[in-house]
N, C-alpha and C. Protein backbone atom coordinates (compact mmCIF):
# COMPACT_ATOMS: atom_id res chain seq x y z
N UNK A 1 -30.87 -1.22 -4.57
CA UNK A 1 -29.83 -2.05 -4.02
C UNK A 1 -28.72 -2.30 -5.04
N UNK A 2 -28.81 -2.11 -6.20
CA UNK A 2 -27.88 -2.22 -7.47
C UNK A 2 -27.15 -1.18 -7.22
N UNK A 3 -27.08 -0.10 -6.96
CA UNK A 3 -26.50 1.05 -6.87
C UNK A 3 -25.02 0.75 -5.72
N UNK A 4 -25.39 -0.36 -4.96
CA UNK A 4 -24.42 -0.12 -3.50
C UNK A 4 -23.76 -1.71 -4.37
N UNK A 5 -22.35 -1.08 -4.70
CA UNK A 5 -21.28 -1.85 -5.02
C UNK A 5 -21.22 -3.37 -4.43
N UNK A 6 -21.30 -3.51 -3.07
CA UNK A 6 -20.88 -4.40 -2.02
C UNK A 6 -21.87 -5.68 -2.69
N UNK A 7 -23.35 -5.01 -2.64
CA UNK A 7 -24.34 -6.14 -2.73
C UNK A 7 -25.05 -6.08 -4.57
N UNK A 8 -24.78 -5.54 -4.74
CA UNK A 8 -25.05 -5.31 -6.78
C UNK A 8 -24.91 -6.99 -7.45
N UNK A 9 -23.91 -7.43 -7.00
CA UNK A 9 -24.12 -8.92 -7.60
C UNK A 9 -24.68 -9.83 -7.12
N UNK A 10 -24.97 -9.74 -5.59
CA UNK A 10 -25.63 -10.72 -5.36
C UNK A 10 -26.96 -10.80 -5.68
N UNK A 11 -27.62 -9.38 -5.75
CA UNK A 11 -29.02 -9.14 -5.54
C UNK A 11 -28.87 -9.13 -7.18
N UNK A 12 -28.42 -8.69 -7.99
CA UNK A 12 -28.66 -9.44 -9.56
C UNK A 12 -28.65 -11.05 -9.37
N UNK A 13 -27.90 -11.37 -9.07
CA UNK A 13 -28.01 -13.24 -9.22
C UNK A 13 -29.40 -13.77 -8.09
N UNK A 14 -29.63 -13.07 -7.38
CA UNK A 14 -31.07 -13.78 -6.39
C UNK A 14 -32.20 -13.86 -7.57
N UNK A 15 -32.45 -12.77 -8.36
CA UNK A 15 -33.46 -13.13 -9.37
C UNK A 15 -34.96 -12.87 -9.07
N UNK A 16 -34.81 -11.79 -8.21
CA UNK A 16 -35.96 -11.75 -7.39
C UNK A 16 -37.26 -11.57 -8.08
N UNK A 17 -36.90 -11.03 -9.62
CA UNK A 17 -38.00 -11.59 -10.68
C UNK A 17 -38.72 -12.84 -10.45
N UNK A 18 -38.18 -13.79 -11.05
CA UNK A 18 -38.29 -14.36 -11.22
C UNK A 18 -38.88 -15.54 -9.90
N UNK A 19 -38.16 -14.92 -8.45
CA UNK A 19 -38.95 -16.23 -7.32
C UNK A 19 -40.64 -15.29 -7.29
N UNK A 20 -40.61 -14.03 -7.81
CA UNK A 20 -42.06 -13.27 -7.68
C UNK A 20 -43.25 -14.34 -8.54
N UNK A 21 -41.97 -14.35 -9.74
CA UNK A 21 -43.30 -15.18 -10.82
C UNK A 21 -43.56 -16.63 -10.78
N UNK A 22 -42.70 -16.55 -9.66
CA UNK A 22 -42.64 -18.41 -9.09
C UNK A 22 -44.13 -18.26 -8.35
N UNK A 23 -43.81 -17.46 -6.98
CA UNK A 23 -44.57 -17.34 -6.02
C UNK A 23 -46.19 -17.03 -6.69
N UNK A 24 -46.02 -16.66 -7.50
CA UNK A 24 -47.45 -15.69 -8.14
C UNK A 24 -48.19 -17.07 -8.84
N UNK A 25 -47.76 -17.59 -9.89
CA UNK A 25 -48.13 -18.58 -10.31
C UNK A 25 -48.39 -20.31 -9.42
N UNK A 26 -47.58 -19.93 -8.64
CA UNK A 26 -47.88 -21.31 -7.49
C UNK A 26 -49.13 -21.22 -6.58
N UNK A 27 -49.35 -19.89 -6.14
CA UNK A 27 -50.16 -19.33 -5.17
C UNK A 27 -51.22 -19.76 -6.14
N UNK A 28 -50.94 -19.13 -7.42
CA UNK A 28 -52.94 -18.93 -7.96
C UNK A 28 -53.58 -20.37 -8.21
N UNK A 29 -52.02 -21.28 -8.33
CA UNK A 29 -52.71 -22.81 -8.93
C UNK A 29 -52.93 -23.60 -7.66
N UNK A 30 -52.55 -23.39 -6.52
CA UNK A 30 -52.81 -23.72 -5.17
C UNK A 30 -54.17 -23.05 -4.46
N UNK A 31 -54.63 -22.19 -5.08
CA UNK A 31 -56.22 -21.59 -4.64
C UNK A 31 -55.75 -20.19 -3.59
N UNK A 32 -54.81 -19.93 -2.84
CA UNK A 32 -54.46 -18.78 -2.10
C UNK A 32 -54.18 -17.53 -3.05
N UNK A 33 -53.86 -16.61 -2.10
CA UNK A 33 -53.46 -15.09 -2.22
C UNK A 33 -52.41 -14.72 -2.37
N UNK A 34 -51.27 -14.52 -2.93
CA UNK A 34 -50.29 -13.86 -3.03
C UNK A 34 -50.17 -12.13 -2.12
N UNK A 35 -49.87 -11.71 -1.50
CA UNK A 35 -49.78 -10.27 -0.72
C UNK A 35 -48.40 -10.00 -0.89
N UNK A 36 -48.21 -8.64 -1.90
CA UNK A 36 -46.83 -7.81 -2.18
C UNK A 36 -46.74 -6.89 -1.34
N UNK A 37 -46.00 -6.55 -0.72
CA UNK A 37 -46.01 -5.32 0.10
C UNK A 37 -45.20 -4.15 -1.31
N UNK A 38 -45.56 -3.07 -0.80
CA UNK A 38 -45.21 -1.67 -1.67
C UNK A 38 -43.76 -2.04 -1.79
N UNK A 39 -43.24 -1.40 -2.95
CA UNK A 39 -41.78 -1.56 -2.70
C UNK A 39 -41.21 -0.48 -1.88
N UNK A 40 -41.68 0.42 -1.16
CA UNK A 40 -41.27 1.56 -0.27
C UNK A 40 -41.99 1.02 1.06
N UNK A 41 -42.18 -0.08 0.96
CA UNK A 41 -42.54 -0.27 2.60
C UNK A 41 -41.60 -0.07 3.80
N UNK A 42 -41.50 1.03 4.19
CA UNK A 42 -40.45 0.49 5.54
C UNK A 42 -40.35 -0.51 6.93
N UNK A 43 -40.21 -1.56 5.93
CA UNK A 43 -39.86 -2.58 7.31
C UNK A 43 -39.10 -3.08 8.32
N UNK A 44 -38.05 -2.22 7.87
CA UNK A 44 -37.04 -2.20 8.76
C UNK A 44 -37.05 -1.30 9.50
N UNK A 45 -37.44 -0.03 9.05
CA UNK A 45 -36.94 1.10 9.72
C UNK A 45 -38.63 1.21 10.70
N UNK A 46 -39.44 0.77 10.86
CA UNK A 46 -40.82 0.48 11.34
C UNK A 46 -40.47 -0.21 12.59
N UNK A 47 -41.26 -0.07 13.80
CA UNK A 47 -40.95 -0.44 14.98
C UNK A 47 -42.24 -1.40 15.07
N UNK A 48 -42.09 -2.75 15.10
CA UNK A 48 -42.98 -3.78 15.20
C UNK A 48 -43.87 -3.51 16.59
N UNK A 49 -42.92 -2.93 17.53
CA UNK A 49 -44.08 -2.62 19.04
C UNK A 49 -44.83 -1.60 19.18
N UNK A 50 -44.46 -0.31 18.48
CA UNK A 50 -45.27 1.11 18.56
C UNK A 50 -45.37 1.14 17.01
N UNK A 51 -45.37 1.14 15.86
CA UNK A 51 -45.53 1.63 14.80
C UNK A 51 -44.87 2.95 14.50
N UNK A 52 -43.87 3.09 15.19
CA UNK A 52 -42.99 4.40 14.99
C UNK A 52 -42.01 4.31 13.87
N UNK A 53 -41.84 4.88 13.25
CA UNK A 53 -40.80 4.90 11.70
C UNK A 53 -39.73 5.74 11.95
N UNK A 54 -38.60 5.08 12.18
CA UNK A 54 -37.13 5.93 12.32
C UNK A 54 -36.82 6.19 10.66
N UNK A 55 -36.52 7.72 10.82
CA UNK A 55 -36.18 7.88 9.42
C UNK A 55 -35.06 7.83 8.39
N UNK A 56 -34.45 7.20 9.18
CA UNK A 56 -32.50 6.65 8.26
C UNK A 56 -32.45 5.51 9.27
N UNK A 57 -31.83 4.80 8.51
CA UNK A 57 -31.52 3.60 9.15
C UNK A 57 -30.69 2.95 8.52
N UNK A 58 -29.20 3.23 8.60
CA UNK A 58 -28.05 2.85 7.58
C UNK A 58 -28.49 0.93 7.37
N UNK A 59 -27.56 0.20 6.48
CA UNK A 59 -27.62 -0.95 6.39
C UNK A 59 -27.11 -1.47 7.49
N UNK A 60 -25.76 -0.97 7.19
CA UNK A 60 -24.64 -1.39 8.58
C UNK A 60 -25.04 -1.50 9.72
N UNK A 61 -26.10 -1.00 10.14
CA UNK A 61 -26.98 -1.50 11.84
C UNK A 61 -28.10 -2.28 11.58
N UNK A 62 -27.44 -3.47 12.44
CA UNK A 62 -28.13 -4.72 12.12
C UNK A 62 -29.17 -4.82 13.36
N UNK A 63 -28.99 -4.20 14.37
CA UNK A 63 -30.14 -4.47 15.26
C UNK A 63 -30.88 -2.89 15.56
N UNK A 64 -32.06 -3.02 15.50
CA UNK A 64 -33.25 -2.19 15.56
C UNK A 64 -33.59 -1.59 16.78
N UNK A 65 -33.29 -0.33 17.26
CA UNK A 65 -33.69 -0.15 18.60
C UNK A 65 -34.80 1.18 18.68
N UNK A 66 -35.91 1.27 18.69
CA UNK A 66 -36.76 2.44 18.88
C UNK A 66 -36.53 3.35 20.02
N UNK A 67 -36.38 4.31 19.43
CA UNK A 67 -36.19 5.87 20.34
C UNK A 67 -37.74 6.12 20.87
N UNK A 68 -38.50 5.55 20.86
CA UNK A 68 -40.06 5.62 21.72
C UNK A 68 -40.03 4.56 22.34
N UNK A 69 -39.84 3.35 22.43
CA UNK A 69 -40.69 2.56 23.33
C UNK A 69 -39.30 1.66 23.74
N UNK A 70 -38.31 2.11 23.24
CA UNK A 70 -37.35 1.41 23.65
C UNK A 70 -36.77 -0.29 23.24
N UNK A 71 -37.72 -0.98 22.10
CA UNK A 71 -37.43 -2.02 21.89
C UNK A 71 -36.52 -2.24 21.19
N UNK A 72 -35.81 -3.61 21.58
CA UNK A 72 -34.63 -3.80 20.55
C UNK A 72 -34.70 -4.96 20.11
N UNK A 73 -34.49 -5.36 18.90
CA UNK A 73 -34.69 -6.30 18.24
C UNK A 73 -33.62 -6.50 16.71
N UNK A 74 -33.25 -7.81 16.66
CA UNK A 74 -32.19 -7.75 15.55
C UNK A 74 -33.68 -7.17 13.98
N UNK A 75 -32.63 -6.67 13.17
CA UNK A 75 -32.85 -5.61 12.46
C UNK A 75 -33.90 -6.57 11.68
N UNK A 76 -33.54 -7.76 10.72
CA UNK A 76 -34.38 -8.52 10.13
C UNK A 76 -35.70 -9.25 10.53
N UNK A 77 -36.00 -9.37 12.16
CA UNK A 77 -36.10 -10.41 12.70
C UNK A 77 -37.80 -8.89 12.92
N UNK A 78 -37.34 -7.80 13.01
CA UNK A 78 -38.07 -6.61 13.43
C UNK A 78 -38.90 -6.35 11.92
N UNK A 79 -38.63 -6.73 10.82
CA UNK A 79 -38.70 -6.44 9.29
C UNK A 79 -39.68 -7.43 9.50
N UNK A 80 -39.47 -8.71 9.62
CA UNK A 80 -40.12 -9.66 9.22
C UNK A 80 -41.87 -10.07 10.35
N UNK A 81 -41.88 -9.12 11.70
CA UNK A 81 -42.44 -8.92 11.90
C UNK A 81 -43.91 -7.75 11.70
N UNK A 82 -43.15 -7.04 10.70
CA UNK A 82 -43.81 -5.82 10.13
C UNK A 82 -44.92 -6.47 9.22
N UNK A 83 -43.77 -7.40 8.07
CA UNK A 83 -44.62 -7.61 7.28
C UNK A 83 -45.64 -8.71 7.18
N UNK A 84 -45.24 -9.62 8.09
CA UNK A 84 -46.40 -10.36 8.94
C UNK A 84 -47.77 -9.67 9.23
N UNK A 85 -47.38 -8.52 10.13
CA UNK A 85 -48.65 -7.82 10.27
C UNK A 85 -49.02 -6.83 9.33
N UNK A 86 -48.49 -6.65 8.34
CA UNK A 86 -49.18 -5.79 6.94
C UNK A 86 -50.11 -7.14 6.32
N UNK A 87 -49.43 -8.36 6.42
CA UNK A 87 -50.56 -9.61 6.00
C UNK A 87 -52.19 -9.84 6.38
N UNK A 88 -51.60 -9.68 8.04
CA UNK A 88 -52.88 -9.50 8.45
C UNK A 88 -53.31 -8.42 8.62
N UNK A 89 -53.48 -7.43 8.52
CA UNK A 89 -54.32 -6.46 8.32
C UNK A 89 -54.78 -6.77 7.23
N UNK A 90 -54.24 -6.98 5.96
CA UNK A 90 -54.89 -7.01 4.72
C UNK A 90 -56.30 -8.44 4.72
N UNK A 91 -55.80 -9.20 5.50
CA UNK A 91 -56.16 -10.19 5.08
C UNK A 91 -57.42 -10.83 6.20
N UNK A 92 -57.19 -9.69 7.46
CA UNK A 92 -58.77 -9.89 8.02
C UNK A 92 -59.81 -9.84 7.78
N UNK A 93 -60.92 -10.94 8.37
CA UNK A 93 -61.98 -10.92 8.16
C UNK A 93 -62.16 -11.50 6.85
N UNK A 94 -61.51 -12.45 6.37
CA UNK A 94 -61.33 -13.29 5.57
C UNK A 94 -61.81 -14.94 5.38
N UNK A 95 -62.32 -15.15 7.26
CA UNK A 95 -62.07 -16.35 7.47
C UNK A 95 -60.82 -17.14 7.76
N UNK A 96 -60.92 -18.29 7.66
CA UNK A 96 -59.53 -19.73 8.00
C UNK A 96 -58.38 -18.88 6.75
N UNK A 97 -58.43 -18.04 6.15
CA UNK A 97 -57.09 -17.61 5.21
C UNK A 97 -56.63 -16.57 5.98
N UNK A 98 -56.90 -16.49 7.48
CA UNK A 98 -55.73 -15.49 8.26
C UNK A 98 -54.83 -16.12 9.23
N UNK A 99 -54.83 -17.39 8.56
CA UNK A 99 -54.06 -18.85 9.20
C UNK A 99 -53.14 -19.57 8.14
N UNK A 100 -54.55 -19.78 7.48
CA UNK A 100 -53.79 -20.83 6.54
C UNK A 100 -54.07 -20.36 5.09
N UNK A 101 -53.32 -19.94 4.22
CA UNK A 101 -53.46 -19.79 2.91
C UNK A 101 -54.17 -20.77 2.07
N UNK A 102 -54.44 -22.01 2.58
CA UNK A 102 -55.76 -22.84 1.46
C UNK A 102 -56.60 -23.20 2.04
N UNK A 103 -56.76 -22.36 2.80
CA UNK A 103 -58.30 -22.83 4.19
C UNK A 103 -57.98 -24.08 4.63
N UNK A 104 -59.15 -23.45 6.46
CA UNK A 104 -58.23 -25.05 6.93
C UNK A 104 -59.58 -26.11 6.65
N UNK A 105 -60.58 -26.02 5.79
CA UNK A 105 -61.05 -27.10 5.39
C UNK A 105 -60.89 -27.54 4.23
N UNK A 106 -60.09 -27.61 3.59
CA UNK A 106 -59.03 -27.73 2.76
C UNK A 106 -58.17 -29.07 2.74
N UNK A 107 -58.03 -30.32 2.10
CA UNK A 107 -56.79 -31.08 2.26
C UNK A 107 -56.56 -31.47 0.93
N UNK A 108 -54.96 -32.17 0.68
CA UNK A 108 -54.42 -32.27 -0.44
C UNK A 108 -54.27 -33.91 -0.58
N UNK A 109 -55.44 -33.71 -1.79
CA UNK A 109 -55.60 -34.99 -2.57
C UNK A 109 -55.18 -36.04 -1.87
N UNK A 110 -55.82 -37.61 -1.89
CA UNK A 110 -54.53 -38.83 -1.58
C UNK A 110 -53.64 -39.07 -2.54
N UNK A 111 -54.30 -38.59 -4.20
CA UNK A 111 -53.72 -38.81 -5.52
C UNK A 111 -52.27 -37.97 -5.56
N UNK A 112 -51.90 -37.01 -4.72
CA UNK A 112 -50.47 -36.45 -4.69
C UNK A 112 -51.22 -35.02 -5.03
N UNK A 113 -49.92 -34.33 -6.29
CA UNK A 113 -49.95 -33.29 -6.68
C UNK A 113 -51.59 -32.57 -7.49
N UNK A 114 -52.53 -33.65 -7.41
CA UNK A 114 -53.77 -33.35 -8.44
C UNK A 114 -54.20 -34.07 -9.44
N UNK A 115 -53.28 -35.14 -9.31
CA UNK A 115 -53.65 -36.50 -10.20
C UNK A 115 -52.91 -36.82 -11.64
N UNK A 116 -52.73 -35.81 -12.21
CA UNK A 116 -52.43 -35.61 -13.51
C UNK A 116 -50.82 -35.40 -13.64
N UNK A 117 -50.52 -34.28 -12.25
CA UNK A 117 -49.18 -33.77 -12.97
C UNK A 117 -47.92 -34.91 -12.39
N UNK A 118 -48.49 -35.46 -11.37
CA UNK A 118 -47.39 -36.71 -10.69
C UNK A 118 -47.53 -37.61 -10.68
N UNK A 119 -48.93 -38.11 -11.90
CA UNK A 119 -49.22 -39.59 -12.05
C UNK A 119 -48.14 -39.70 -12.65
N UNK A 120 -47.97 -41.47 -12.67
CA UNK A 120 -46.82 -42.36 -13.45
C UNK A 120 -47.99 -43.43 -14.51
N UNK A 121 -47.55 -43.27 -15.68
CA UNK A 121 -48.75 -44.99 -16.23
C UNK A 121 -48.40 -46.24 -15.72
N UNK A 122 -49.66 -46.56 -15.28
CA UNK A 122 -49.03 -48.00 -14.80
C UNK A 122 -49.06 -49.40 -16.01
């Protein structure tokens, strides 16, 4: 994405380093899973209703329409369904973590954050 002039600065300033090592380190101290998808995943170009993969799919077309089954769907909205279900596949048969990332018998402290990191001295 650095390569295409238009978006080169924005996607340097998102930092996407860095929300990874957010996400990575929050997940592990919260007890859940972190799930990366490949960086060649095609999620856009992937048809959320048949699993059919169109093989170009400029940026500039923002809505998603499959030449097999005919669905149309805005372009992101079709992405973000993909990788939903790359989650769960990975993550079946897991139990309550194909719901909820800290199990749902699971609840958070009355003490707040864990006692320590958002106590105040009284």
């Amino acid at each position: 994405m650095l390569k295409n002039r238009k978006l080169a600065r924005v996607v340097a300033d998102a930092g996407f380093g860095e929300i990874r090592r957010q996400l990575a380190y929050k997940t592990r101290w919260n007890g859940g899973t972190l799930n990366v998808a490949d960086r060649w995943f095609p999620s856009s170009k992937t048809c959320s209703g048949c699993q059919a993969v169109t093989p170009k799919l400029p940026l500039r077309i923002r809505m998603y329409v499959c030449d097999h089954c005919g669905l149309v769907l805005d372009r992101d909205e079709n992405a973000a369904l993909n990788l939903a279900a790359l989650v769960k596949r990975h993550v079946a048969g897991s139990g309550p973590e194909t719901e909820n990332g800290r199990g749902a018998d699971r609840k958070t402290p009355t003490c707040g954050a864990g006692g320590i990191e958002a106590s105040t001295p009284h």
